[in-house]
N, C-alpha and C. Protein backbone atom coordinates (compact mmCIF):
# COMPACT_ATOMS: atom_id res chain seq x y z
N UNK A 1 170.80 40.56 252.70
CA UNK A 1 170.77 41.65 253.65
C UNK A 1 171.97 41.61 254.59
N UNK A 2 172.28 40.79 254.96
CA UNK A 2 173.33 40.32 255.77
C UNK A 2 174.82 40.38 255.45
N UNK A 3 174.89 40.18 253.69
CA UNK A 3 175.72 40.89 253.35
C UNK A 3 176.18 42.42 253.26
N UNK A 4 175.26 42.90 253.24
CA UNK A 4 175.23 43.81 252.57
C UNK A 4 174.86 45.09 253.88
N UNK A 5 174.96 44.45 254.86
CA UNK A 5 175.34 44.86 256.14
C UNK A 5 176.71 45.02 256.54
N UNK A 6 177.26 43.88 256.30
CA UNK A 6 178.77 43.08 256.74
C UNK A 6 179.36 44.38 255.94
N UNK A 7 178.74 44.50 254.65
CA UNK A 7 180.29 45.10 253.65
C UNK A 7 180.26 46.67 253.68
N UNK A 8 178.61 46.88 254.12
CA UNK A 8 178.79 49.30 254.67
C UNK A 8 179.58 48.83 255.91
N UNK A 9 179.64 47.92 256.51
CA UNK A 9 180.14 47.57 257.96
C UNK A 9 181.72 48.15 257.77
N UNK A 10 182.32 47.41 256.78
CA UNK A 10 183.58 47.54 256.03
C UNK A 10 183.72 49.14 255.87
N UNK A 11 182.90 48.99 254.93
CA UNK A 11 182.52 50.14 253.97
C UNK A 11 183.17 52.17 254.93
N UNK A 12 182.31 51.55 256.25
CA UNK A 12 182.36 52.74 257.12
C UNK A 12 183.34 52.73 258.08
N UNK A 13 184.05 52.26 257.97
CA UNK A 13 185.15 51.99 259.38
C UNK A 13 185.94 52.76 258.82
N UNK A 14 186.60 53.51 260.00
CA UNK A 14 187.84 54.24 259.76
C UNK A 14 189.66 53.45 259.48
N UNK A 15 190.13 54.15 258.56
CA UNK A 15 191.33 53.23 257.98
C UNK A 15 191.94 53.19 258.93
N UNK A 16 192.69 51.70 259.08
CA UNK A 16 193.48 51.05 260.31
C UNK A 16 194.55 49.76 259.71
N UNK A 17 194.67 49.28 260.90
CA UNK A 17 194.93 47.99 260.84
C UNK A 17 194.61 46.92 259.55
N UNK A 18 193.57 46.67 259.88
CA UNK A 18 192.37 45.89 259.23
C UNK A 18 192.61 45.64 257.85
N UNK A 19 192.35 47.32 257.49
CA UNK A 19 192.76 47.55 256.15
C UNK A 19 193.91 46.91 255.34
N UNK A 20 195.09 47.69 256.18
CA UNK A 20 196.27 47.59 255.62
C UNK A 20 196.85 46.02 255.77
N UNK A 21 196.31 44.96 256.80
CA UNK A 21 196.22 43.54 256.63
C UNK A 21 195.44 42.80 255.23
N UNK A 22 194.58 43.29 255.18
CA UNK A 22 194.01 43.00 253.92
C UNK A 22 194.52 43.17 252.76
N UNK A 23 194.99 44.21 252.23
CA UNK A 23 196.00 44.97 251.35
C UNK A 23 197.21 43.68 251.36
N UNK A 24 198.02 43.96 252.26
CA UNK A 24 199.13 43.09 252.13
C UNK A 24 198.56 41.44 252.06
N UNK A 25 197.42 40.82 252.29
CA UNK A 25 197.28 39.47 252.04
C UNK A 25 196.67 39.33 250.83
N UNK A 26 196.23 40.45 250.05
CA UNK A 26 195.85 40.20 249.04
C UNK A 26 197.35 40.41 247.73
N UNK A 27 198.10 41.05 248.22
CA UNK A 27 199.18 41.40 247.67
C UNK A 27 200.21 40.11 247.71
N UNK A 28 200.25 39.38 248.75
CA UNK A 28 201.13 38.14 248.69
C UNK A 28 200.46 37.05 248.09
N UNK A 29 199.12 36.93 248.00
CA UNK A 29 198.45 36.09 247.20
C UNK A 29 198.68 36.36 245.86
N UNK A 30 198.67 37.90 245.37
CA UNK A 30 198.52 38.18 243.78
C UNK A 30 200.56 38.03 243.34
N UNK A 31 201.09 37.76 244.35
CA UNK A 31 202.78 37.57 243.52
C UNK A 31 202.94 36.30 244.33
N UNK A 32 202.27 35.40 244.95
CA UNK A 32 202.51 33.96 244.61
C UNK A 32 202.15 33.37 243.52
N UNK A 33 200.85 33.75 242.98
CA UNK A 33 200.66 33.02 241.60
C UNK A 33 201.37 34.06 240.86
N UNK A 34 201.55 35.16 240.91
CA UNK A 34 202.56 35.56 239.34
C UNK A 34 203.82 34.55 239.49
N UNK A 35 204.48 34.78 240.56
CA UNK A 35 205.92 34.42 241.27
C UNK A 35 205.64 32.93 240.07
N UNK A 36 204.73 32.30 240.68
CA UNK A 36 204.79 30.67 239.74
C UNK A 36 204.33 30.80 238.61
N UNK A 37 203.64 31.86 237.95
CA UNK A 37 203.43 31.86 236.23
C UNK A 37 205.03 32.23 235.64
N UNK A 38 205.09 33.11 236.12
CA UNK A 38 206.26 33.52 235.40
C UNK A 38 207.89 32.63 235.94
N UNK A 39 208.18 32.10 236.99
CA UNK A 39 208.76 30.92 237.40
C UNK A 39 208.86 29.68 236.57
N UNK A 40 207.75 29.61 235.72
CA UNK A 40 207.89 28.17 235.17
C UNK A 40 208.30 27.96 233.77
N UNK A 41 208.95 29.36 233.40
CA UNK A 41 209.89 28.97 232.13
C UNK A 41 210.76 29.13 232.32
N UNK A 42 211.78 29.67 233.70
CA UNK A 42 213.29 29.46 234.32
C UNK A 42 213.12 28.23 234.31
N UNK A 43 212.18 27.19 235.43
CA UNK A 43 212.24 26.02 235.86
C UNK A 43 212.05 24.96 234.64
N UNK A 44 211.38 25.41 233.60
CA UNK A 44 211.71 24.36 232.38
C UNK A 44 212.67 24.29 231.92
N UNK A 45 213.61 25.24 231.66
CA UNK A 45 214.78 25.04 231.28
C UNK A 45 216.05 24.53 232.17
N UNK A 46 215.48 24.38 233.22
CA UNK A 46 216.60 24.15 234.11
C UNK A 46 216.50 22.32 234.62
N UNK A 47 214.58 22.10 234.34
CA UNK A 47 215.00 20.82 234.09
C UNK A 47 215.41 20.19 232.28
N UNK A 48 215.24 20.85 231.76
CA UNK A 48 215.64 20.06 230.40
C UNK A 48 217.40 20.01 230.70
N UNK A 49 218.47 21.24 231.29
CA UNK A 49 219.46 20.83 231.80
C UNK A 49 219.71 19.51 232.92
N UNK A 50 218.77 19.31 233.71
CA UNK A 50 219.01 18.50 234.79
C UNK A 50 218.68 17.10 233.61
N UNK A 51 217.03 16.81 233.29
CA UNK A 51 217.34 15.39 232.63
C UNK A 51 216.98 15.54 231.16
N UNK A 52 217.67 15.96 230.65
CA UNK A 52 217.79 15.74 229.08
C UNK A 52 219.29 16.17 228.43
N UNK A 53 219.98 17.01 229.09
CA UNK A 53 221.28 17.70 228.86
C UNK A 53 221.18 18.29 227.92
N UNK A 54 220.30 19.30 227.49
CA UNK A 54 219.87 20.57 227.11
C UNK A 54 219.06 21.76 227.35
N UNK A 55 219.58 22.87 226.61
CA UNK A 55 218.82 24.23 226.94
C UNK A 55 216.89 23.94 227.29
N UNK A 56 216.82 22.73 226.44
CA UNK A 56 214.97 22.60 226.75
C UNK A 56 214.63 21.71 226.82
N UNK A 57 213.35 21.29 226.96
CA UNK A 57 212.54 19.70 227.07
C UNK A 57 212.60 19.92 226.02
N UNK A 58 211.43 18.38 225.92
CA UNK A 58 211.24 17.74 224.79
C UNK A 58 209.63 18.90 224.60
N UNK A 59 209.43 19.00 223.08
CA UNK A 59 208.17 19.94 222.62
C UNK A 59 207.24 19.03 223.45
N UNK A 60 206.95 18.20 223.46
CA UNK A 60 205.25 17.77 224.31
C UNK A 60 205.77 17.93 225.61
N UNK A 61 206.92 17.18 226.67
CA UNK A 61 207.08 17.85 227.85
C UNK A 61 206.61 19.16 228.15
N UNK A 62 207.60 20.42 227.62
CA UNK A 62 207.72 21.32 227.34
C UNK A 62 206.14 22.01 227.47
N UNK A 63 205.19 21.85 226.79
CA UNK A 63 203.78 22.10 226.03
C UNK A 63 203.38 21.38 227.71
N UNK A 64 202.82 20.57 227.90
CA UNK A 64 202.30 19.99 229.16
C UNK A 64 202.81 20.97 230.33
N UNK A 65 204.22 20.91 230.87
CA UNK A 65 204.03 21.66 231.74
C UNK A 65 203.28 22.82 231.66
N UNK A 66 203.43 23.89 231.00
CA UNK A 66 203.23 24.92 230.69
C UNK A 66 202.13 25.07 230.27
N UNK A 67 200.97 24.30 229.84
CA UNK A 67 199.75 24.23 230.29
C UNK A 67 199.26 23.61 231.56
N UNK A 68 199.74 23.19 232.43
CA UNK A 68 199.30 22.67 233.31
C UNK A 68 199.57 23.82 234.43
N UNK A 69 200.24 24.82 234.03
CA UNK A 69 200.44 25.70 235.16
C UNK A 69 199.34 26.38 235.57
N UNK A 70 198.60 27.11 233.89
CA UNK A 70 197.97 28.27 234.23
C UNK A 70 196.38 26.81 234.92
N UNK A 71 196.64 26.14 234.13
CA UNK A 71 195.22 24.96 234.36
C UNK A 71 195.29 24.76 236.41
N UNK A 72 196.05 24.50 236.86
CA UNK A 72 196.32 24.24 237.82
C UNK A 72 196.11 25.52 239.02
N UNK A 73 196.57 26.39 238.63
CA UNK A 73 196.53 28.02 239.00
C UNK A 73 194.77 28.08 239.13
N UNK A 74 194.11 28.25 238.09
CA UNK A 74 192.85 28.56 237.78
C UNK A 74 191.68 27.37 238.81
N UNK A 75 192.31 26.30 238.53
CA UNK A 75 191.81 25.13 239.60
C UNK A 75 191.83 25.34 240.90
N UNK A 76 192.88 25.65 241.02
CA UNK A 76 193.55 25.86 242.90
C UNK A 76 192.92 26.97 243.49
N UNK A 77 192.25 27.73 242.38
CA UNK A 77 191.84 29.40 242.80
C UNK A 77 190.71 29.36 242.86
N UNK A 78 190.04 28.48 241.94
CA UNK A 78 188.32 27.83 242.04
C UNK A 78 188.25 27.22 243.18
N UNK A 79 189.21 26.29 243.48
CA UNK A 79 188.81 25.15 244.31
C UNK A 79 188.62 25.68 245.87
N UNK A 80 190.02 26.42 246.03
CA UNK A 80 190.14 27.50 247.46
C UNK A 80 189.22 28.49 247.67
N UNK A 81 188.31 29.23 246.53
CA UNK A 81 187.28 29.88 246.81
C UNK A 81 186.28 29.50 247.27
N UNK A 82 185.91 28.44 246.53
CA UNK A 82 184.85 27.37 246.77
C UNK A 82 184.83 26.92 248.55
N UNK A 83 186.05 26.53 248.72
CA UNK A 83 186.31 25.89 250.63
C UNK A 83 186.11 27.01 251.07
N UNK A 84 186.61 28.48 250.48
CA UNK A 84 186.44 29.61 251.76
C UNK A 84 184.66 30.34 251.49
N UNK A 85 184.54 30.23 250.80
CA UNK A 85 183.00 30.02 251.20
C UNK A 85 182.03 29.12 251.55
N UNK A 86 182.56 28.14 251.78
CA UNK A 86 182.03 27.00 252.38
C UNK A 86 182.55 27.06 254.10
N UNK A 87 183.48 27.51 254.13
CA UNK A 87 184.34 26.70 255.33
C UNK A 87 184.61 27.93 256.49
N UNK A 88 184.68 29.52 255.64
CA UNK A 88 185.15 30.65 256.05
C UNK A 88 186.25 31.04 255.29
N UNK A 89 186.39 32.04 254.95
CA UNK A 89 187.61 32.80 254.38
C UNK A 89 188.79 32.89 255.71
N UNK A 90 188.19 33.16 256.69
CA UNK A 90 189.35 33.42 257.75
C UNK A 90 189.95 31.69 257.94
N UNK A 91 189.14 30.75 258.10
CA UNK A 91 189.62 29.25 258.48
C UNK A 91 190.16 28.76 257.21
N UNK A 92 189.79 28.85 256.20
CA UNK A 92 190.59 29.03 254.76
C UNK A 92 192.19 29.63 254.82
């Protein structure tokens, strides 16, 4: 009930501020994780230049990072949901 108070609460307010804060924090959240999905096949290649002295890693390097991104992404997004409903979304 209490939800569902909170969110016609939302629901009925006239567009403002509020809004357009929300909008933009949800917008810098959704191109930080693109920004780093799509970031991490410049940055593989740029370390296979730094320590291997080629265009790429090694295939299992290579394979690890690049699963560990989206794994990590998906974790970090569980894990931070999890604290902001535990903790508050705003103190989050």
């Amino acid at each position: 009930k209490r939800r569902r108070k909170a969110l016609a609460e939302i629901d009925n307010t006239k567009f403002g501020w509020f809004h357009i804060r929300t909008c933009i924090i949800a917008v810098v959240g959704f191109f930080a994780d693109a920004y780093d999905i799509f970031a991490i096949n410049l940055v593989a290649v740029m370390l296979g230049y730094v320590y291997y002295g080629k265009s790429s890693l090694p295939t299992d390097i290579d394979f690890g990072i690049k699963v560990a991104t989206p794994v990590g992404t998906f974790i970090g997004q569980f894990c931070f949901g999890l604290l902001a409903d535990f903790f508050g979304h705003k103190r989050v």
